[in-house]
N, C-alpha and C. Protein backbone atom coordinates (compact mmCIF):
# COMPACT_ATOMS: atom_id res chain seq x y z
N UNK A 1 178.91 164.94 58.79
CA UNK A 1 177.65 164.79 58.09
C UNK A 1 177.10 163.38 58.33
N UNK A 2 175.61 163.49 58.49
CA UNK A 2 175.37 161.71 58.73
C UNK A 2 174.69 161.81 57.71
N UNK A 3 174.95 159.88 57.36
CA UNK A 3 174.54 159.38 56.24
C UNK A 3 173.62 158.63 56.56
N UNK A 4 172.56 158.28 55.54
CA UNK A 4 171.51 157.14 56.36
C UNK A 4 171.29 156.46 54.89
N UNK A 5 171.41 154.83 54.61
CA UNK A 5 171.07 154.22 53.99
C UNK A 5 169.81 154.19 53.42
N UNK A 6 170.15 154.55 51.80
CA UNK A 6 168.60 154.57 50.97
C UNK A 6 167.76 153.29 51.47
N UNK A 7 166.52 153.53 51.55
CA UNK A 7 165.46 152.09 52.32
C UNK A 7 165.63 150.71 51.18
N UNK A 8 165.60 150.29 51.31
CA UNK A 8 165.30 148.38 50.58
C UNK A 8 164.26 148.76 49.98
N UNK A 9 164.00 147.72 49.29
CA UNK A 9 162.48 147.77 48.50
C UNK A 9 161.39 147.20 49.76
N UNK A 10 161.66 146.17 50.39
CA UNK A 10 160.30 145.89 51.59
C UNK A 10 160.62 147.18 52.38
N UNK A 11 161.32 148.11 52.72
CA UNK A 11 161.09 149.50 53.95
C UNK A 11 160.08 150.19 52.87
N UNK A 12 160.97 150.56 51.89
CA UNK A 12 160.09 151.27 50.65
C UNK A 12 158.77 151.05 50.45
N UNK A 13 158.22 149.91 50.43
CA UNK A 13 157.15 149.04 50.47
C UNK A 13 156.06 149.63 51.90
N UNK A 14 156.87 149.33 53.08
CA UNK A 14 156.18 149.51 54.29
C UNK A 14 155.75 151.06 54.39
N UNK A 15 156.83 151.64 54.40
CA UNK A 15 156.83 153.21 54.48
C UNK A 15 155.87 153.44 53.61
N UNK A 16 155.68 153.12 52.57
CA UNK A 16 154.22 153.65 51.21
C UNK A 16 152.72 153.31 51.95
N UNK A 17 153.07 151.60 53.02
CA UNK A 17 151.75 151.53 53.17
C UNK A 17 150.88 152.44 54.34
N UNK A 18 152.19 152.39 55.26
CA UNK A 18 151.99 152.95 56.59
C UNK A 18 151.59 154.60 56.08
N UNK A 19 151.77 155.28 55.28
CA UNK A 19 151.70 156.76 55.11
C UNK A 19 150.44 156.51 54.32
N UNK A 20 150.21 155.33 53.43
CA UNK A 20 148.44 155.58 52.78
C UNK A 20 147.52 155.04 53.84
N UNK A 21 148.06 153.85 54.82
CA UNK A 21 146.95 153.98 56.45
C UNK A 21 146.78 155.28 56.98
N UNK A 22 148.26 156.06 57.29
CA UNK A 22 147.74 157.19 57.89
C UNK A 22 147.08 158.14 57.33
N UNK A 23 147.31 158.46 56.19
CA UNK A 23 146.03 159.71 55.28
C UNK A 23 144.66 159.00 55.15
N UNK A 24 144.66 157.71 55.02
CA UNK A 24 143.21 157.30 54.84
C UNK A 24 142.56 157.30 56.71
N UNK A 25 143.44 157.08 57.70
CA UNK A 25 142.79 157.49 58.93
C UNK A 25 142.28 158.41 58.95
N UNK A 26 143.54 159.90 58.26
CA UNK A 26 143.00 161.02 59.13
C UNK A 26 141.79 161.81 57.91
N UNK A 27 141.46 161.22 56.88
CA UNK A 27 140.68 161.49 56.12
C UNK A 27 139.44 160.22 55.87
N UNK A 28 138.84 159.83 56.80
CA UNK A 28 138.11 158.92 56.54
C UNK A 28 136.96 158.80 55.37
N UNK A 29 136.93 157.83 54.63
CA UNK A 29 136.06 157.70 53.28
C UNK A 29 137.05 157.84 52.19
N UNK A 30 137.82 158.55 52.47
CA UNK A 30 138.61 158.58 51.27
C UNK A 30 140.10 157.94 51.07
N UNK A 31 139.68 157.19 49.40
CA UNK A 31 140.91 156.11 48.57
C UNK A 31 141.96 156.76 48.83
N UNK A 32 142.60 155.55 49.37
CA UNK A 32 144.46 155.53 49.27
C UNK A 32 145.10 154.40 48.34
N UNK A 33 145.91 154.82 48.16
CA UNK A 33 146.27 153.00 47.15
C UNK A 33 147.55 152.57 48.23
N UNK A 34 147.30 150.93 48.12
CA UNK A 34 148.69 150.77 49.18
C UNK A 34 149.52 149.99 47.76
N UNK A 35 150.75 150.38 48.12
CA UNK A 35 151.98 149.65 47.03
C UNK A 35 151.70 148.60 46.34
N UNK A 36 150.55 147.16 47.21
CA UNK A 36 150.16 145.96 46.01
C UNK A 36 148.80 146.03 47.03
N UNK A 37 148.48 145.32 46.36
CA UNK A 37 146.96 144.79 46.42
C UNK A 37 147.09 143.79 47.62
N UNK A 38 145.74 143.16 48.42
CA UNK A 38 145.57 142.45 49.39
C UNK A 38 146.23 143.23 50.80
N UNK A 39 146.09 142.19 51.84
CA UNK A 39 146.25 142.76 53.22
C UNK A 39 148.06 142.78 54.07
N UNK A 40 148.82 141.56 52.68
CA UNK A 40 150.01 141.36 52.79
C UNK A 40 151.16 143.16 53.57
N UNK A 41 150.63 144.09 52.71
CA UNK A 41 151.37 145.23 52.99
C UNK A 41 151.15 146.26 53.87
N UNK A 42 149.64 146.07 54.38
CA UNK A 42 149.36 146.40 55.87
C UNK A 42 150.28 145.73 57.08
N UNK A 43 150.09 144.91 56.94
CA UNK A 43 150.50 143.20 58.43
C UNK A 43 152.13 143.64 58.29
N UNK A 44 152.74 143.76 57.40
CA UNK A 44 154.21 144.18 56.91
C UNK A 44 154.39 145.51 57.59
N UNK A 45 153.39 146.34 57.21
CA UNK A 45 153.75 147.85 58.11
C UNK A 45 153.38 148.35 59.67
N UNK A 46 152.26 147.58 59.78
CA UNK A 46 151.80 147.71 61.21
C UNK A 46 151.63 146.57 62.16
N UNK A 47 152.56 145.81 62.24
CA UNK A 47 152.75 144.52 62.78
C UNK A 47 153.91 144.26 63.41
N UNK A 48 153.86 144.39 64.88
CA UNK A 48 155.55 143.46 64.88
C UNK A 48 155.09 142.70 66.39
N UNK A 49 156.60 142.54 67.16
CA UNK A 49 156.31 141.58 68.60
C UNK A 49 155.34 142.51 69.14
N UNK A 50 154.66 143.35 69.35
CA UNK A 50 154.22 143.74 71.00
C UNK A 50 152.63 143.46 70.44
N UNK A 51 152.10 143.25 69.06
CA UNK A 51 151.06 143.01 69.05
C UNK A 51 149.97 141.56 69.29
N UNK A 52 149.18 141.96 69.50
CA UNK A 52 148.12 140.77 69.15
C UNK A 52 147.25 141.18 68.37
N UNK A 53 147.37 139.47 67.61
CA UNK A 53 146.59 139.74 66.36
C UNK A 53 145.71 138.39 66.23
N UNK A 54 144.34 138.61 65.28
CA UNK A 54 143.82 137.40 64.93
C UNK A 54 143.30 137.19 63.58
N UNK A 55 143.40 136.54 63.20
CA UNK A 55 143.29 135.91 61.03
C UNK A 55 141.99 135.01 61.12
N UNK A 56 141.19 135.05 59.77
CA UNK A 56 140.31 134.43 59.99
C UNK A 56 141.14 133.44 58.82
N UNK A 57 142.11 133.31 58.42
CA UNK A 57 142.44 132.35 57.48
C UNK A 57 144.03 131.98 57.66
N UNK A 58 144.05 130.88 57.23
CA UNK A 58 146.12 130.11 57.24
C UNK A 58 146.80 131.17 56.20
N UNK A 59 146.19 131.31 55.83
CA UNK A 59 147.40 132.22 54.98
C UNK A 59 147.59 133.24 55.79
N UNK A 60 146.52 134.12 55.90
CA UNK A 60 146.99 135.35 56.84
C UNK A 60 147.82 135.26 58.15
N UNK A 61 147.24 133.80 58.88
CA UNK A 61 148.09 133.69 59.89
C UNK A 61 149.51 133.49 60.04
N UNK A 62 149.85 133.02 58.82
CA UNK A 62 151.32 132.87 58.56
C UNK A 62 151.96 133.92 58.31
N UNK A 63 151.02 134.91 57.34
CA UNK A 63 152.09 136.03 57.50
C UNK A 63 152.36 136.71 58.65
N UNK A 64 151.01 136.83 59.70
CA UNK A 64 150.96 137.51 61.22
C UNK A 64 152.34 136.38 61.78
N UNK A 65 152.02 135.30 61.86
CA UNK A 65 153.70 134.74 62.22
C UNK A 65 154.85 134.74 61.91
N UNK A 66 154.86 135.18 60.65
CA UNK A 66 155.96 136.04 60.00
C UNK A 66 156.83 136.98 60.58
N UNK A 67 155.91 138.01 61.45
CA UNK A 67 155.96 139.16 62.23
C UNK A 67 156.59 139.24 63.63
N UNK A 68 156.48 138.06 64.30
CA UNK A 68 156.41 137.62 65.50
C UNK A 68 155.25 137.95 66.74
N UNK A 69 154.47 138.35 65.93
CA UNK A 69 153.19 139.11 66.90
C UNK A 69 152.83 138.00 67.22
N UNK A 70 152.65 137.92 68.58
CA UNK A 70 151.35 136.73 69.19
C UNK A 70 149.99 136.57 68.48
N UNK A 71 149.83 135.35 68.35
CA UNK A 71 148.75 134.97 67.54
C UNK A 71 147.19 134.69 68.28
N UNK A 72 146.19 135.79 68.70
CA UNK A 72 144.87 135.65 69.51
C UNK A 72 144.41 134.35 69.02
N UNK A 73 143.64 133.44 69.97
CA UNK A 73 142.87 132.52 69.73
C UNK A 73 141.33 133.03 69.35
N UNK A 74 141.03 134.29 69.25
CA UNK A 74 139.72 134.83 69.12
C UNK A 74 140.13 136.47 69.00
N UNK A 75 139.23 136.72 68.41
CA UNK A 75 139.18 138.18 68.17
C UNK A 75 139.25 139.42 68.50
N UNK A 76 138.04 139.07 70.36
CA UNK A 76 138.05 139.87 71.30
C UNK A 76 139.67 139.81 71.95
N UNK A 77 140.70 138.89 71.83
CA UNK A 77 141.51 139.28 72.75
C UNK A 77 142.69 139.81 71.87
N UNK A 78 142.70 140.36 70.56
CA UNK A 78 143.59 141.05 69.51
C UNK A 78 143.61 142.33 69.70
N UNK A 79 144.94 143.12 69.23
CA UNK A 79 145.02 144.39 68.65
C UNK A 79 144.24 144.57 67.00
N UNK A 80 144.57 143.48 66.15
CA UNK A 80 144.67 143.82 65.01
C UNK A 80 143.62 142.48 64.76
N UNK A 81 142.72 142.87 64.29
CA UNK A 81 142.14 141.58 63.83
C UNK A 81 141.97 141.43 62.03
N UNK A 82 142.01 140.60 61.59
CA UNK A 82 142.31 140.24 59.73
C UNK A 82 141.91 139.28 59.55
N UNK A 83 140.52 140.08 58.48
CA UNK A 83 139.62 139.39 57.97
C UNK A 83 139.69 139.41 55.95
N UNK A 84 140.21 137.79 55.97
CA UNK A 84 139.57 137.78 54.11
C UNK A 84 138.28 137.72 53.75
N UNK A 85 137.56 137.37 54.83
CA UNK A 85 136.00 137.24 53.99
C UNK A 85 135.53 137.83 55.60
N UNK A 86 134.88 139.12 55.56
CA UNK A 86 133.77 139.49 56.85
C UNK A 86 132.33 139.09 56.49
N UNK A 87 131.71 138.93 57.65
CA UNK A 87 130.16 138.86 57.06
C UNK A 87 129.66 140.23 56.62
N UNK A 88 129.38 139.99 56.16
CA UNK A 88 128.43 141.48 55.48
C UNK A 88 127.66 142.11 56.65
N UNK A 89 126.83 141.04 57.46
CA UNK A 89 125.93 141.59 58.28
C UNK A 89 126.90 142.42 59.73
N UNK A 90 127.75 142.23 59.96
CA UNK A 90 128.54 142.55 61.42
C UNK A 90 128.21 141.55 62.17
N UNK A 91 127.66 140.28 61.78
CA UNK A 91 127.36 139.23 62.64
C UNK A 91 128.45 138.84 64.01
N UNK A 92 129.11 138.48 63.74
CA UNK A 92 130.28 138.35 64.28
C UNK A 92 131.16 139.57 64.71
N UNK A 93 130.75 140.73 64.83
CA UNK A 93 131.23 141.69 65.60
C UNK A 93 131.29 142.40 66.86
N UNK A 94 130.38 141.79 67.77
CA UNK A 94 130.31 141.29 69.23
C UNK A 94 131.80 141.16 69.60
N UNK A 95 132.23 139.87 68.99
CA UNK A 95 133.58 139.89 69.88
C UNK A 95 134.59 140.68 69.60
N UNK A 96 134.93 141.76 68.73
CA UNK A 96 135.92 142.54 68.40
C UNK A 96 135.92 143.19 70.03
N UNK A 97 137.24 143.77 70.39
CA UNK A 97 137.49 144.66 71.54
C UNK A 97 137.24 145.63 70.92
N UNK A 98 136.69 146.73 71.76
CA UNK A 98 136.11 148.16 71.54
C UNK A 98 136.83 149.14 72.77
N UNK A 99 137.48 148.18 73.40
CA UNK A 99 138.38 149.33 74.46
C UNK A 99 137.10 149.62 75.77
N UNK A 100 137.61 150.38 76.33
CA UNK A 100 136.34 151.08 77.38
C UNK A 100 136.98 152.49 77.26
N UNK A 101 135.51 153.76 77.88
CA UNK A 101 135.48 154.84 78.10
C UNK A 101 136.90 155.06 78.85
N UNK A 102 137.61 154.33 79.92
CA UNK A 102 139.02 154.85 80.44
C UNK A 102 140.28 154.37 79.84
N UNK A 103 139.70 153.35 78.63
CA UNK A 103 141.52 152.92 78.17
C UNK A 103 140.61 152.55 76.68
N UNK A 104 140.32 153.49 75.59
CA UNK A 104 139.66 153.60 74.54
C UNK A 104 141.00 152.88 73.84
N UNK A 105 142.37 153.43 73.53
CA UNK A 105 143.03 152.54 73.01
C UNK A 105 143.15 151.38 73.09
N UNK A 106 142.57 150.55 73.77
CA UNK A 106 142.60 149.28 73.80
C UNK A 106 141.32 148.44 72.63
N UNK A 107 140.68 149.71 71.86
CA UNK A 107 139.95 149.22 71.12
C UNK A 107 141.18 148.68 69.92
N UNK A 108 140.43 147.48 68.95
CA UNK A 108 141.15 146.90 68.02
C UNK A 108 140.83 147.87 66.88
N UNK A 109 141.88 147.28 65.61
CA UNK A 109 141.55 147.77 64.23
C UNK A 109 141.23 147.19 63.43
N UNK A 110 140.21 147.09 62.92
CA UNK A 110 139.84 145.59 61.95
C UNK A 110 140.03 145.85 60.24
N UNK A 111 140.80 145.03 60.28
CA UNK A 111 141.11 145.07 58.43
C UNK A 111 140.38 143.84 57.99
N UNK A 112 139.37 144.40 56.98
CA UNK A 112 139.37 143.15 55.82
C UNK A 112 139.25 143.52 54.66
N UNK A 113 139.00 142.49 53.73
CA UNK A 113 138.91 142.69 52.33
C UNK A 113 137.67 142.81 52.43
N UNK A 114 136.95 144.28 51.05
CA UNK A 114 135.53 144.67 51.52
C UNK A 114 135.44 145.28 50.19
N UNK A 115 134.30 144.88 49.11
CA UNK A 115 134.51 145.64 47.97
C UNK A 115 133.69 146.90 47.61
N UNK A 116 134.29 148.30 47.51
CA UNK A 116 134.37 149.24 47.65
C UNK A 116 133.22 149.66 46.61
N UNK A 117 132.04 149.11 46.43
CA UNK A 117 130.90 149.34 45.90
C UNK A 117 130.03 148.76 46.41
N UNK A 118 128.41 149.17 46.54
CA UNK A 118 127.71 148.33 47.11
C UNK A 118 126.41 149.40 47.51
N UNK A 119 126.66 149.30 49.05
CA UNK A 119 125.75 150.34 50.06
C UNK A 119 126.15 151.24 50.10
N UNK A 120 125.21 152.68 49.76
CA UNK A 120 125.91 153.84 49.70
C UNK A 120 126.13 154.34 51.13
N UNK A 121 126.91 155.34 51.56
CA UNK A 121 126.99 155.56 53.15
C UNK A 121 127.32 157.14 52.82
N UNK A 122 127.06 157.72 54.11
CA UNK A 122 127.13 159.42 54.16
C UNK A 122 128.33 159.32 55.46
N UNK A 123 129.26 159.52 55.39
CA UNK A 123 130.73 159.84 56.60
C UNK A 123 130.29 161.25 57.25
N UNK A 124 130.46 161.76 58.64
CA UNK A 124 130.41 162.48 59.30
C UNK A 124 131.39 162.18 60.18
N UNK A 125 132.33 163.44 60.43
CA UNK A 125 132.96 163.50 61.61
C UNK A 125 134.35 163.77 61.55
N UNK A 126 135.37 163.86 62.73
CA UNK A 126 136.61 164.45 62.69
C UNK A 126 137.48 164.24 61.13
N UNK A 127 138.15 165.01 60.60
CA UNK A 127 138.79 164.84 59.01
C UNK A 127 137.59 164.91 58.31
N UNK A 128 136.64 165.23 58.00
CA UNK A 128 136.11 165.21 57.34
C UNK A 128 135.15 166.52 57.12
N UNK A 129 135.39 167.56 55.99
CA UNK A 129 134.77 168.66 56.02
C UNK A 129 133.64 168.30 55.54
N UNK A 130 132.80 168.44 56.52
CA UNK A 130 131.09 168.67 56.15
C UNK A 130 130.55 166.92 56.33
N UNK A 131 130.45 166.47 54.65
CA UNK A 131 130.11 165.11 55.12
C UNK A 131 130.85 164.39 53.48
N UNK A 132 131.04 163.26 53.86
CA UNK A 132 131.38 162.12 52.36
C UNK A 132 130.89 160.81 51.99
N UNK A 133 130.46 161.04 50.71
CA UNK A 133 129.76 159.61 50.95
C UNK A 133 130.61 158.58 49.78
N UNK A 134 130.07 157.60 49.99
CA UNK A 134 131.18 156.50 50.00
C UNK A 134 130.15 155.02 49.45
N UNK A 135 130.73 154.06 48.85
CA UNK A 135 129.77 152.93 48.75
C UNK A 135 131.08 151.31 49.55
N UNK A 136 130.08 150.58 50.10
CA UNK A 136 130.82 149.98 50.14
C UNK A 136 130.52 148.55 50.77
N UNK A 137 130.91 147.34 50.64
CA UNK A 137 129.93 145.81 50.22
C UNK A 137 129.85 145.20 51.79
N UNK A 138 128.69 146.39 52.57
CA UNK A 138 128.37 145.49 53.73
C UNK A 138 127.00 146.21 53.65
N UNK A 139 126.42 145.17 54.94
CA UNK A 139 125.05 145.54 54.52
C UNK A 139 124.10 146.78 55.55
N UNK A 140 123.30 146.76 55.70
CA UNK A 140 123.13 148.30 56.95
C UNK A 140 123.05 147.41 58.15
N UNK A 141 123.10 146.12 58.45
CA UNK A 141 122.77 145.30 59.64
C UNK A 141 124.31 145.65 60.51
N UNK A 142 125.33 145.62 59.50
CA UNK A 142 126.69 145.94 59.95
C UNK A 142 126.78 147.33 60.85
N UNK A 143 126.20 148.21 59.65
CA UNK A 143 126.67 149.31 60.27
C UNK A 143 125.83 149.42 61.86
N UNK A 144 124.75 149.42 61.81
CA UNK A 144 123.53 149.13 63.21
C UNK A 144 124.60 148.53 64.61
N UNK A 145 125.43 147.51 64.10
CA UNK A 145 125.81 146.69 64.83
C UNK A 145 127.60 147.63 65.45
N UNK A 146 127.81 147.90 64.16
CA UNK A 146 128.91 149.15 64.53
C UNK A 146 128.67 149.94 65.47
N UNK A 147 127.57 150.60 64.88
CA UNK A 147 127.09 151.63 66.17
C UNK A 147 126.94 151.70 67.49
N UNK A 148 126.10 150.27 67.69
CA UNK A 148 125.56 149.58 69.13
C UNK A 148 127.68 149.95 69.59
N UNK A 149 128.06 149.26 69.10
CA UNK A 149 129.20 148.79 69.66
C UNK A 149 130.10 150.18 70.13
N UNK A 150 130.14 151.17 68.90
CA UNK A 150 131.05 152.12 69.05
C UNK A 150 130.40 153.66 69.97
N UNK A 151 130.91 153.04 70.79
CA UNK A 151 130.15 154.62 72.24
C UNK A 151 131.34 155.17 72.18
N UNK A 152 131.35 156.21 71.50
CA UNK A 152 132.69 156.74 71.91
C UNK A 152 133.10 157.53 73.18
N UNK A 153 134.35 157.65 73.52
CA UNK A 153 135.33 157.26 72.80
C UNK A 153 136.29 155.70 72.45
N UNK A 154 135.07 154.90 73.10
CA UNK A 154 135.35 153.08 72.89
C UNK A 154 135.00 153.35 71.30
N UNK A 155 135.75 151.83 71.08
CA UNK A 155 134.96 151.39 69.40
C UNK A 155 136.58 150.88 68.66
N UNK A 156 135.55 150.18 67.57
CA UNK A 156 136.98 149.69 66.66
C UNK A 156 137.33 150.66 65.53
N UNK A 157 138.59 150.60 65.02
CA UNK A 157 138.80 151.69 63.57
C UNK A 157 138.65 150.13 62.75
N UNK A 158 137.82 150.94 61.22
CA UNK A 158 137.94 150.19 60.25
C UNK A 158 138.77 150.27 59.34
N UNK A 159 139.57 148.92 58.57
CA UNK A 159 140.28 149.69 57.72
C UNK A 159 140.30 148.70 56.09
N UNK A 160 139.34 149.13 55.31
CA UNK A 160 138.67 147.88 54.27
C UNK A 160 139.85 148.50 53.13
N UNK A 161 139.97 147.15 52.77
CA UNK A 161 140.63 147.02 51.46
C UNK A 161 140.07 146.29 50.05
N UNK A 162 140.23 146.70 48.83
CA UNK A 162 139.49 146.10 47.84
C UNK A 162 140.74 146.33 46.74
N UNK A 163 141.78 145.26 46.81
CA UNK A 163 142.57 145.43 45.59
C UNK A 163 143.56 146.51 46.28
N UNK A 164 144.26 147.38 46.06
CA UNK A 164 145.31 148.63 46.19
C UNK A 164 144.45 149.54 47.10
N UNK A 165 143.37 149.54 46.81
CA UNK A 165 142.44 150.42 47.51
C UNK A 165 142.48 150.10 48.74
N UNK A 166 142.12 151.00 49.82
CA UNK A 166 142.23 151.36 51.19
C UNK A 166 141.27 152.62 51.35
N UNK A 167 140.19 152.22 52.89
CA UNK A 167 139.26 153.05 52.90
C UNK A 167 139.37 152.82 54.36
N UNK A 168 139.84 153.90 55.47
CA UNK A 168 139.86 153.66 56.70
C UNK A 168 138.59 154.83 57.16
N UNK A 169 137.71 153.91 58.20
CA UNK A 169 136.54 154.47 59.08
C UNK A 169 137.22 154.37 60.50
N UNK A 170 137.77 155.59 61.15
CA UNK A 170 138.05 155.59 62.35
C UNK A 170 137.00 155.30 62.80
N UNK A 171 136.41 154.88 65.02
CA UNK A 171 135.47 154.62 65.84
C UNK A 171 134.83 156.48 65.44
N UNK A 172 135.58 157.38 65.42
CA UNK A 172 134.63 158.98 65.47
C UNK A 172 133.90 159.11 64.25
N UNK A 173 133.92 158.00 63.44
CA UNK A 173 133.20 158.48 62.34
C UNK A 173 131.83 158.04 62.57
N UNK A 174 130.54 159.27 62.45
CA UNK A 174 129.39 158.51 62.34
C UNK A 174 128.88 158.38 60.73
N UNK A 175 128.22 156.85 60.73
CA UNK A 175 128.02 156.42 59.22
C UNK A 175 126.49 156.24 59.91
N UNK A 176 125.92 157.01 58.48
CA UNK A 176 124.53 157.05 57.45
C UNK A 176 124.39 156.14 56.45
N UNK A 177 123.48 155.30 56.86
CA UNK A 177 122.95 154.45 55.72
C UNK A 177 121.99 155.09 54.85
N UNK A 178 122.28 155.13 53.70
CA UNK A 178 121.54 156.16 52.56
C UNK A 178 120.47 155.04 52.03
């Protein structure tokens, strides 16, 4: 008979966050709670050596060094980019990687903190029966700028957090500004 060691409290931890990323992927618009609050228990579950990553802040970067993931000097050249404060407008979303039409995985995933009220939005698309709408603290200049960017099957996945809350917008989702 094999035995396998009950998980630690940080596997326990990871395993909770990694399974509320993946239901909030494959259900886009809709709340997941991750184990604590902030971006700490994402970077913990989906982070290790083979990535690149980029922080817009010292704290975050320390925990990405925590990880051993290579640390991007800029945005465009990350897997994972982590943001505590985004602009509202998508100003700065030019340089995110979006992958190309022959190697779409090479688009990034952008996490930031994003508070989950605000602009209302209408979700369309794969996981999602019919349509969902959603509010959430960016402005429609963002989404415009999303769009330009995301030709699918290029584009970035979003993945906003506000507190425990978790709200992932894969690149297939098309968003309606209401």
């Amino acid at each position: 008979m094999l035995t396998v060691a009950a998980p630690d409290q940080t596997e326990a931890r990871s395993n909770a966050s990694f399974e509320a990323l993946m239901w909030a992927m494959s259900r886009p618009g809709e709340k997941r709670t991750l184990p604590e609050p902030g971006l700490g228990s994402i970077i913990e579950a989906l982070i290790d050596l083979e990535c690149a990553v980029f922080a817009d802040s010292a704290e975050l970067c320390a925990q990405l060094a925590a990880t051993g993931a290579r640390i991007a000097p800029e945005p465009g050249m990350a897997d994972h980019v982590f943001l505590d404060a985004m602009d509202r407008t998508g100003a700065g979303l030019h340089a995110i990687n979006c992958g190309t039409a022959l190697y779409p995985d090479e688009g990034a995933t952008l996490v930031a903190r994003v508070a989950h009220s605000g602009q209302r939005l209408r979700l369309m698309g794969p996981g999602i029966e019919g349509m969902r709408e959603v509010a959430l603290d960016l402005a429609p200049q963002f989404w415009a700028q999303r769009e330009r960017l995301c030709a699918y099957p290029a584009g970035f996945d979003l993945v906003l957090v506000d507190g425990p809350a978790v709200i992932a917008i894969p690149r297939s989702t098309k968003v309606e500004v209401l």
